[in-house]
Protein backbone atom coordinates (compact mmCIF):
# COMPACT_ATOMS: atom_id res chain seq x y z
CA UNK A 1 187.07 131.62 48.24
CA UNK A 2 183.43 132.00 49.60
CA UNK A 3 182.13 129.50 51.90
CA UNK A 4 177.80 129.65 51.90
CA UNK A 5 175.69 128.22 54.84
CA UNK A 6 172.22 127.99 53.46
CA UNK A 7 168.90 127.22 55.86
CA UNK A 8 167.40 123.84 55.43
CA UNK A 9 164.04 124.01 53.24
CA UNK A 10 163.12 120.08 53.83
CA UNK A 11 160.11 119.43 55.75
CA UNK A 12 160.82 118.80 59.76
CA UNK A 13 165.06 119.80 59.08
CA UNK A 14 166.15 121.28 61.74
CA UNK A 15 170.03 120.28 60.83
CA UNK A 16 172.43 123.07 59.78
CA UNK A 17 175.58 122.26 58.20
CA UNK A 18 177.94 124.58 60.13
CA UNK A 19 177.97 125.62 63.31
CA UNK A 20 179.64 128.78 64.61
CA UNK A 21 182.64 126.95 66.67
CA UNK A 22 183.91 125.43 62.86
CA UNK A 23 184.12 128.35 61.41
CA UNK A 24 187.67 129.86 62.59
CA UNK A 25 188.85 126.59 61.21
CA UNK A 26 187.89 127.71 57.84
CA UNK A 27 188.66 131.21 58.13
CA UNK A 28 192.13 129.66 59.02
CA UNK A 29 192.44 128.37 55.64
CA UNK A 30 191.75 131.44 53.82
CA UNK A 31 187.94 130.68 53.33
CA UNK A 32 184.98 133.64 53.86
CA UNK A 33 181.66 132.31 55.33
CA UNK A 34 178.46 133.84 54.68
CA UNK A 35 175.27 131.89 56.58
CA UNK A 36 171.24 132.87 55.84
CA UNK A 37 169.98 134.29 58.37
CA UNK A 38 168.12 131.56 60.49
CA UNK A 39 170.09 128.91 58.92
CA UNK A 40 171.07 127.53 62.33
CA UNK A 41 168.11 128.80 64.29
CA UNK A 42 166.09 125.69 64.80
CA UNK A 43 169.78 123.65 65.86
CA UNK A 44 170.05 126.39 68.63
CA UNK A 45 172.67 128.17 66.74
CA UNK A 46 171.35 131.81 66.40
CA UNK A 47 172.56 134.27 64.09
CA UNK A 48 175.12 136.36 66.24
CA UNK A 49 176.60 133.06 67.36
CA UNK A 50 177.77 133.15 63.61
CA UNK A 51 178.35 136.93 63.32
CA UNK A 52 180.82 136.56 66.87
CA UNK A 53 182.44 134.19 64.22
CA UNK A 54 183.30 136.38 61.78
CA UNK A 55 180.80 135.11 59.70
CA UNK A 56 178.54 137.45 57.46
CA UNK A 57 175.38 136.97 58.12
CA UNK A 58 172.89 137.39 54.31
CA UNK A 59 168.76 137.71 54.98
CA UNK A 60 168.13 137.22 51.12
CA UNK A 61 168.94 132.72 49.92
CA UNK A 62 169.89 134.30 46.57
CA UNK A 63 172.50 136.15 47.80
CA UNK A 64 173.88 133.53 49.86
CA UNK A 65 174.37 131.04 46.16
CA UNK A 66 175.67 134.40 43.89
CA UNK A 67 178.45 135.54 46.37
CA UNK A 68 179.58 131.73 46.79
CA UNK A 69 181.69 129.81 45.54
CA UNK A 70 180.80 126.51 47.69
CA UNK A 71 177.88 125.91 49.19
CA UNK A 72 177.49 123.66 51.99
CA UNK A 73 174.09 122.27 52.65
CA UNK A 74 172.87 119.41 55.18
CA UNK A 75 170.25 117.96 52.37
CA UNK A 76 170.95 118.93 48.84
CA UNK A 77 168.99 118.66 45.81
CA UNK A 78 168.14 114.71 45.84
CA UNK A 79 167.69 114.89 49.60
CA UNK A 80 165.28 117.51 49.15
CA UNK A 81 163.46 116.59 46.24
CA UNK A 82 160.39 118.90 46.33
CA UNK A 83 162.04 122.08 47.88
CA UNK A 84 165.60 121.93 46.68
CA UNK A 85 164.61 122.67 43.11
CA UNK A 86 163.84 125.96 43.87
CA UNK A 87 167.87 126.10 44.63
CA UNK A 88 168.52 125.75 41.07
CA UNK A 89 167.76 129.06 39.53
CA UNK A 90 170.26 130.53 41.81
CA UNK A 91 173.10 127.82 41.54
CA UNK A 92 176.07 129.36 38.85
CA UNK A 93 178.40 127.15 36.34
CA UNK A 94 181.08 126.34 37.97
CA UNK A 95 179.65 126.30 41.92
CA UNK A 96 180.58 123.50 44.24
CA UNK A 97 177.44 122.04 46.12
CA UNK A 98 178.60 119.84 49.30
CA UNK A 99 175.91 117.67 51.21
CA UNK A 100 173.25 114.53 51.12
CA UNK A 101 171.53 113.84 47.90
CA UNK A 102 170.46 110.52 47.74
CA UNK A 103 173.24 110.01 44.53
CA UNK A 104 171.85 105.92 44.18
CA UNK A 105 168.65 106.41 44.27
CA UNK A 106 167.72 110.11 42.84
CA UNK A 107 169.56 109.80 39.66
CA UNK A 108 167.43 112.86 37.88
CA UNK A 109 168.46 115.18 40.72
CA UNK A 110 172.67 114.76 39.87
CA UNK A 111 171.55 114.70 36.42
CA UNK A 112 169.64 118.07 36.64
CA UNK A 113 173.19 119.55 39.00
CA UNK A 114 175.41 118.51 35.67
CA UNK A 115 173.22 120.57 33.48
CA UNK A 116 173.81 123.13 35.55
CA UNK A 117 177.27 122.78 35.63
CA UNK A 118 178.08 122.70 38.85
CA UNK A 119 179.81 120.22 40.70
CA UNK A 120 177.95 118.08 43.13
CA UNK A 121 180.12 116.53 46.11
CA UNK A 122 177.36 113.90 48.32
CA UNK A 123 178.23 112.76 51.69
CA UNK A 124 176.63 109.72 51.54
CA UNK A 125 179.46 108.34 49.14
CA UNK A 126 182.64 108.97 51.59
CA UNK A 127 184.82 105.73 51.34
CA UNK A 128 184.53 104.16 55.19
CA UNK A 129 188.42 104.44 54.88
CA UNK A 130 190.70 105.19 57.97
CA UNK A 131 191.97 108.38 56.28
CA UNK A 132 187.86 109.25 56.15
CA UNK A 133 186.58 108.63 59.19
CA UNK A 134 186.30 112.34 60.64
CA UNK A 135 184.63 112.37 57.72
CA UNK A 136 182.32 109.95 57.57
CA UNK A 137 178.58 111.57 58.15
CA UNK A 138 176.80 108.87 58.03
CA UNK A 139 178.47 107.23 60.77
CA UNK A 140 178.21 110.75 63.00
CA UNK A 141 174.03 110.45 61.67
CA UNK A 142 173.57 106.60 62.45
CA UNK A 143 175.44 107.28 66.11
CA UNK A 144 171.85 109.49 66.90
CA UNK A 145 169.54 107.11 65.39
CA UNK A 146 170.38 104.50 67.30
CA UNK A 147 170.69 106.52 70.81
CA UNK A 148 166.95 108.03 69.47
CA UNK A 149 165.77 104.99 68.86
CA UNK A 150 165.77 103.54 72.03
CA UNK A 151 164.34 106.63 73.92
CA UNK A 152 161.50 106.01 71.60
CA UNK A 153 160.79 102.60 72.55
CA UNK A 154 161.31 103.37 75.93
CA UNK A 155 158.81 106.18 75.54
CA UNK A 156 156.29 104.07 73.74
CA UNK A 157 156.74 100.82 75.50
CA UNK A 158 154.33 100.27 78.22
CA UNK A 159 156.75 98.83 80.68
CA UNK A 160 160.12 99.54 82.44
CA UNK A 161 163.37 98.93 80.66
CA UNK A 162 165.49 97.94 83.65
CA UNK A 163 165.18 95.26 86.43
CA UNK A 164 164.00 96.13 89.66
CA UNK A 165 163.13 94.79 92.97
CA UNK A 166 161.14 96.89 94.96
CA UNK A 167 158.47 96.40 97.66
CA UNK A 168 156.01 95.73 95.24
CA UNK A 169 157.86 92.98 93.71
CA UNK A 170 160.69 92.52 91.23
CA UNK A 171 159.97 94.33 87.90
CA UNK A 172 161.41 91.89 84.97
CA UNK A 173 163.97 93.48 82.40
CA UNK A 174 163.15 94.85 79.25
CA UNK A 175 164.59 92.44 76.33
CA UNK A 176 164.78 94.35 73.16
CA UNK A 177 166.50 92.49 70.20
CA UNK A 178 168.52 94.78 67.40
CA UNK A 179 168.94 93.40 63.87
CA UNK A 180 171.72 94.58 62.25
CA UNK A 181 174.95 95.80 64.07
CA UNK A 182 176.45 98.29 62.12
CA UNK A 183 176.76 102.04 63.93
CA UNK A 184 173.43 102.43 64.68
CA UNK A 185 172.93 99.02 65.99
CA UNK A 186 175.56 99.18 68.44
CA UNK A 187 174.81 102.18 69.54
CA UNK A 188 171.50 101.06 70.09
CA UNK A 189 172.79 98.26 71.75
CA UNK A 190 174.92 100.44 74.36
CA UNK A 191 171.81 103.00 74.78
CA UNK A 192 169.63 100.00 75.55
CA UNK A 193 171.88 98.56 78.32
CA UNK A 194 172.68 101.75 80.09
CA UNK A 195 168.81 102.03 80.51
CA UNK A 196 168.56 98.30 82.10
CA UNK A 197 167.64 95.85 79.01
CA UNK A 198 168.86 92.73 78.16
CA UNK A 199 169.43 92.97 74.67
CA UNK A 200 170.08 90.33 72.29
CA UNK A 201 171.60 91.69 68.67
CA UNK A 202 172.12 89.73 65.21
CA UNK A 203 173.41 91.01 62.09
CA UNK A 204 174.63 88.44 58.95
CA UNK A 205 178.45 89.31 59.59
CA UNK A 206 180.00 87.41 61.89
CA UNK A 207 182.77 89.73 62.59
CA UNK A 208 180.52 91.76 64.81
CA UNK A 209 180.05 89.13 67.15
CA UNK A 210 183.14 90.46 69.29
CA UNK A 211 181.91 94.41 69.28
CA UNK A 212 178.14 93.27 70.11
CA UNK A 213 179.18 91.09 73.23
CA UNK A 214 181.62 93.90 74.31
CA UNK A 215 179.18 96.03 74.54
CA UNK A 216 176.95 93.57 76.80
CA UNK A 217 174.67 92.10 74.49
CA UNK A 218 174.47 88.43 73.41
CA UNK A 219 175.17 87.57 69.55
CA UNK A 220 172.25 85.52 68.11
CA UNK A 221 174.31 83.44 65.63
CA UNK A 222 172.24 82.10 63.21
CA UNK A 223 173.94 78.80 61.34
CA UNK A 224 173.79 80.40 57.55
CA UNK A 225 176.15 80.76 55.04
CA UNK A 226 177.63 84.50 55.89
CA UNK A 227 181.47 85.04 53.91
CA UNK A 228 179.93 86.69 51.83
CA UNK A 229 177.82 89.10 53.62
CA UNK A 230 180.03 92.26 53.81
CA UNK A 231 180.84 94.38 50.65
CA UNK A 232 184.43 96.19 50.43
CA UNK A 233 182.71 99.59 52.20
CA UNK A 234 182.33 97.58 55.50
CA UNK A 235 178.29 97.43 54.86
CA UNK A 236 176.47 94.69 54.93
CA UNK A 237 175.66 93.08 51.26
CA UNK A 238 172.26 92.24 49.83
CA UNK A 239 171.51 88.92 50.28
CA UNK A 240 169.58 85.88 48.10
CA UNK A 241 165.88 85.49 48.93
CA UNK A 242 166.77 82.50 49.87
CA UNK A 243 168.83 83.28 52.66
CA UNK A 244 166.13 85.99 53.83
CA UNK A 245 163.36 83.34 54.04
CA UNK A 246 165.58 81.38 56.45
CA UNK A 247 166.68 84.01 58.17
CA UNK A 248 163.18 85.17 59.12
CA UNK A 249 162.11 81.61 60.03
CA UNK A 250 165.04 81.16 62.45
CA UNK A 251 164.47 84.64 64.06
CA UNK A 252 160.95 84.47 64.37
CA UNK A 253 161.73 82.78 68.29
CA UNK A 254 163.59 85.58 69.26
CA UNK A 255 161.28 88.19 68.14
CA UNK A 256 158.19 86.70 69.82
CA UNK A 257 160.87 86.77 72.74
CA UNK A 258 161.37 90.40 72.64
CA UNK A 259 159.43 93.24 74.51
CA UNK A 260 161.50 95.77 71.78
CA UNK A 261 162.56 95.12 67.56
CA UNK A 262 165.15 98.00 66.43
CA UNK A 263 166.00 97.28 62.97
CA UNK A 264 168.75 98.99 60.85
CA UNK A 265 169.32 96.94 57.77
CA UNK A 266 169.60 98.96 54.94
CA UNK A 267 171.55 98.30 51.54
CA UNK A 268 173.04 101.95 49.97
CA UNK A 269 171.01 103.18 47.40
CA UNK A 270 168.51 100.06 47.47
CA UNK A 271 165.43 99.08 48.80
CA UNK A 272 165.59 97.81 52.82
CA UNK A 273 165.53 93.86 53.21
CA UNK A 274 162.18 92.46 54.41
CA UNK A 275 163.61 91.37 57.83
CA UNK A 276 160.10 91.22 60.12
CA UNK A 277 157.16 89.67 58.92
CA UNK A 278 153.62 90.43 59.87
CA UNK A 279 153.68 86.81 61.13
CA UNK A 280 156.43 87.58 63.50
CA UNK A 281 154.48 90.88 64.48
CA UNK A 282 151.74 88.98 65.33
CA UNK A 283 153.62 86.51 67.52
CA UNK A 284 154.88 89.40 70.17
CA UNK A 285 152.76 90.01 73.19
CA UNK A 286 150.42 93.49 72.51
CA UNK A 287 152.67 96.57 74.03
CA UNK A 288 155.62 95.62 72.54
CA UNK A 289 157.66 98.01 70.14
CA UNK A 290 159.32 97.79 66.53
CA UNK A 291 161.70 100.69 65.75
CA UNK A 292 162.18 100.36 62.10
CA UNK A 293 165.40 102.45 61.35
CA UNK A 294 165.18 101.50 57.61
CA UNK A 295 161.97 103.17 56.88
CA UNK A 296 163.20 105.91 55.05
CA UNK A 297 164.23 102.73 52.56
CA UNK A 298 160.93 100.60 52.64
CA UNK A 299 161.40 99.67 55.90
CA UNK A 300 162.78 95.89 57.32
CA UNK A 301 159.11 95.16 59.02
CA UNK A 302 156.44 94.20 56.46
CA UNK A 303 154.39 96.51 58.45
CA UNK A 304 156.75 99.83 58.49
CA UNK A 305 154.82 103.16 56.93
CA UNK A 306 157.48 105.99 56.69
CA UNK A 307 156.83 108.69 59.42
CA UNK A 308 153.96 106.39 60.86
CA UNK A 309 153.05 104.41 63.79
CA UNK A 310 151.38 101.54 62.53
CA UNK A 311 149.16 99.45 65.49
CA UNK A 312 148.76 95.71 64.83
CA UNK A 313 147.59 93.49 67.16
CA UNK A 314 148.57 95.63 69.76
CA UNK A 315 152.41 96.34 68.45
CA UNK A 316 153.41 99.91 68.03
CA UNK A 317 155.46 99.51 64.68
CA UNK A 318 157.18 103.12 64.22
CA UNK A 319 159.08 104.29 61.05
CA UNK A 320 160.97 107.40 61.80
CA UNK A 321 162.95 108.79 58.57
CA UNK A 322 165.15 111.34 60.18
CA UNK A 323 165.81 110.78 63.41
CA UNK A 324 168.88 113.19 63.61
CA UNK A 325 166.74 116.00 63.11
CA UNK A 326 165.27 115.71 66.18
CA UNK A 327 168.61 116.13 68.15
CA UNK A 328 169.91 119.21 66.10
CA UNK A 329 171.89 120.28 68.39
CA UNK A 330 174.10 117.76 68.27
CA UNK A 331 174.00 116.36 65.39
CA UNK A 332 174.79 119.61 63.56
CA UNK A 333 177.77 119.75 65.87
CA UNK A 334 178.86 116.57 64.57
CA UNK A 335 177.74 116.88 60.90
CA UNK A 336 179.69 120.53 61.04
CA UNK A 337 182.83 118.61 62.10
CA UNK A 338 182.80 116.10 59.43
CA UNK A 339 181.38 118.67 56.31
CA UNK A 340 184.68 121.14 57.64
CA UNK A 341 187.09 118.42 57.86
CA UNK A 342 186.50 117.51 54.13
CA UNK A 343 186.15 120.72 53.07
CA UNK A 344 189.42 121.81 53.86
CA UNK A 345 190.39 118.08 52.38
CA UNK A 346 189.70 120.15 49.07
CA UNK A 347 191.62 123.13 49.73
CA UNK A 348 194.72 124.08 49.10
CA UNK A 349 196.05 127.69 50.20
CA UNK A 350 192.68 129.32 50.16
CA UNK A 351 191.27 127.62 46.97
CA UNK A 352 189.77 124.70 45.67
CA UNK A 353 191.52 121.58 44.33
CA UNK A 354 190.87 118.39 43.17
CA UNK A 355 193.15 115.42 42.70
CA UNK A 356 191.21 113.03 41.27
CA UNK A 357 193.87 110.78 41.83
CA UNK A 358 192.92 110.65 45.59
CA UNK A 359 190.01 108.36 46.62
CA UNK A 360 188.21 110.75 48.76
CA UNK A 361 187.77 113.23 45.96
CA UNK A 362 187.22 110.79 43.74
CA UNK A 363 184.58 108.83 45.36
CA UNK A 364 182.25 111.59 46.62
CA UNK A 365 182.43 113.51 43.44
CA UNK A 366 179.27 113.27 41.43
CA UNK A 367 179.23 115.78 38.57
CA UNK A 368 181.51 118.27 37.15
CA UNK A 369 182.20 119.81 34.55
CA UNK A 370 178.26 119.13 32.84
CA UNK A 371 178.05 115.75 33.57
CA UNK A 372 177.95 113.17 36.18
CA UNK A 373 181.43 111.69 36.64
CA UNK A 374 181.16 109.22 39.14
CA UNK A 375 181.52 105.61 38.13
CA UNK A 376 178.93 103.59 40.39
CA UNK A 377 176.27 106.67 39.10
CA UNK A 378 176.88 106.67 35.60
CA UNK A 379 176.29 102.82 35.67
CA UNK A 380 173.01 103.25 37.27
CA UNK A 381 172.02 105.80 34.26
CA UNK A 382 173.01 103.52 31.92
CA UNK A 383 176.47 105.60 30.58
CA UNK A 384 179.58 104.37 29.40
CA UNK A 385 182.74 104.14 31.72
CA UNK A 386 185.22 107.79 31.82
CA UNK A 387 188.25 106.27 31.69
CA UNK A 388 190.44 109.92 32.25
CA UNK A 389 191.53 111.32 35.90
CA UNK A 390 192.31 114.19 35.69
CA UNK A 391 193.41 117.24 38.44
CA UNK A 392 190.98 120.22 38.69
CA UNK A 393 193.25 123.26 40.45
CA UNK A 394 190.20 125.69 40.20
């Protein structure tokens, strides 16, 4: 079986989905890799890195889709909306595409891959399972936001993010306030600390309380009604506009508090909560810094303009969409690990094979066969239930 490594065609991707050091692994398992030229150029993985790898190295995209038999892609069609379609005259009945696609949202883009035929496997719908966690992209992905996010405020603030008392007098601390403590928000959390702040995080699940203080930060616990606030995936659920309005009133203090906002509330496949109003913009002292990590989603600050930094009142409010891009190096090396570790989660001696009866297959599988299979997606379109699971040994 064939193993393709295309180059990233969306705007500003500098990802690549392999990197040289995973490819014995999959060479192990009986698998050929072929890479385009340049794929993993911009990540600082140049092409003999690949070729040293026993990788074949193709200079024509075409090629790379008609000798493969899975191709493995950082953003997909879905993910790469504009430029991915040109992807589809080369894809073949049968072919296994591997990567983002924005399943939730971009329901056209699986239904164009079922036409095709080909079946569509999205990394934004691995279970958050134990058996899944090497697998688990988004977690690897979130991990750099929230390290990036920091060294963006820090870069854009206009003061100092740690204490210090020096002959000129004692510098105050940073305080820089994180809503929503899921990956990205603790790792924001940790990044902030190491660099001096005093950071105060609050997400609506209580549970987090414990990893949030562990990591240095105090838990703003807001008295609200929160069983309810975590789905089965571990993320947290959409809440009542109800619940929202209060929430923003009671955080509204802390905010006005803060010298730093990093938001990173986002709902899969939905629009981002309205977390920070232009009211609680207003009320922080001019200098200060939101980092909206939801902007790819609408944003959580009223203000947030995707790719923008939006000056009101003196507040920087920045909405970066794909923050991981701009550590490459890295974040290939960890997106490589976690696209190789379920790859060879489909393979059995040398070829592909799906047991629908297992929940990793099942739950990242979006079409095969001609049409979209997966449950949660064939809602959204509006199709009835498939009630047969069924074993695919090709």
């Amino acid at each position: 079986m064939i193993v393709g490594v295309t180059k990233e065609t969306y705007p500003g991707e500098r990802r690549v989905s392999i990197i040289p050091d995973h490819i014995p692994s999959l060479t192990k398992a009986g698998l050929k890799v072929v890479v385009e030229s340049g794929a993993g150029l911009e990540a600082g993985f140049p092409d003999p890195l690949y070729s040293n790898k026993d990788a074949e190295i193709l200079q024509n995209r075409s090629e790379i889709f008609s000798k493969s038999d899975v191709i493995l892609q950082v953003r997909a069609l879905g993910a790469n909306p504009e430029n991915g379609k040109s992807d589809l005259e080369f894809m073949k009945p049968g072919q296994v595409i591997i990567g983002y696609s924005e399943p939730l949202s971009e329901l056209d883009a699986s239904q164009e891959l079922a036409r095709k035929n080909v079946r569509l496997f999205s990394m934004e719908l691995m279970p958050r399972i134990t058996r899944a966690q090497s697998m688990d992209s988004l977690s690897s992905m979130a991990t750099i936001a929230g390290y990036k996010a920091v060294l963006l405020a820090a870069e854009t603030l206009p003061k100092m993010f740690p204490m210090m008392m020096t002959a000129a007098g004692t510098i105050a601390p940073a305080h820089v306030f994180v809503i929503g403590a899921g990956v990205a928000g603790l790792q924001a959390i940790a990044s902030s600390r190491k660099l001096g702040a005093v950071v105060f995080a609050y997400d609506v699940r209580p549970a987090v309380k414990e990893q949030v203080e562990s990591l240095g930060a105090k838990f703003m616990e807001l008295e609200l009604e929160t069983q309810d606030a975590e789905d089965k995936g571990g993320y947290a659920r959409e809440m009542g506009e109800e619940f929202i309005k209060k929430q923003q009133e009671m955080m509204e203090r802390v905010i006005a508090e803060s010298d730093v906002v990093i938001t990173t509330a986002a709902i899969p496949g939905k629009k981002a909560p309205i977390l920070v109003t232009t009211k609680m913009v207003e009320g922080m002292d001019s200098g200060s810094v939101v980092i909206d990590l939801a902007a790819e989603r609408g944003g959580n600050c009223e203000l947030t303009q995707a790719d923008k930094t939006v000056v009101h009142n003196g507040v920087s409010i920045i909405g970066p969409t794909n923050l991981p891009a701009t550590v490459p190096y890295h974040a290939s090396q960890m997106y490589s690990k976690n696209i190789t570790t379920f790859l060879l989660h489909l393979v059995k001696e040398g070829e592909l094979n799906l047991d629908m009866e297992d929940e990793i297959t099942r739950e990242t599988l979006v079409t095969n066969e001609g049409e979209v299979v997966h449950e949660r997606i064939r809602d959204l379109l509006g199709l009835p239930t498939k009630t047969t699971k069924e074993s695919d040994g090709s």
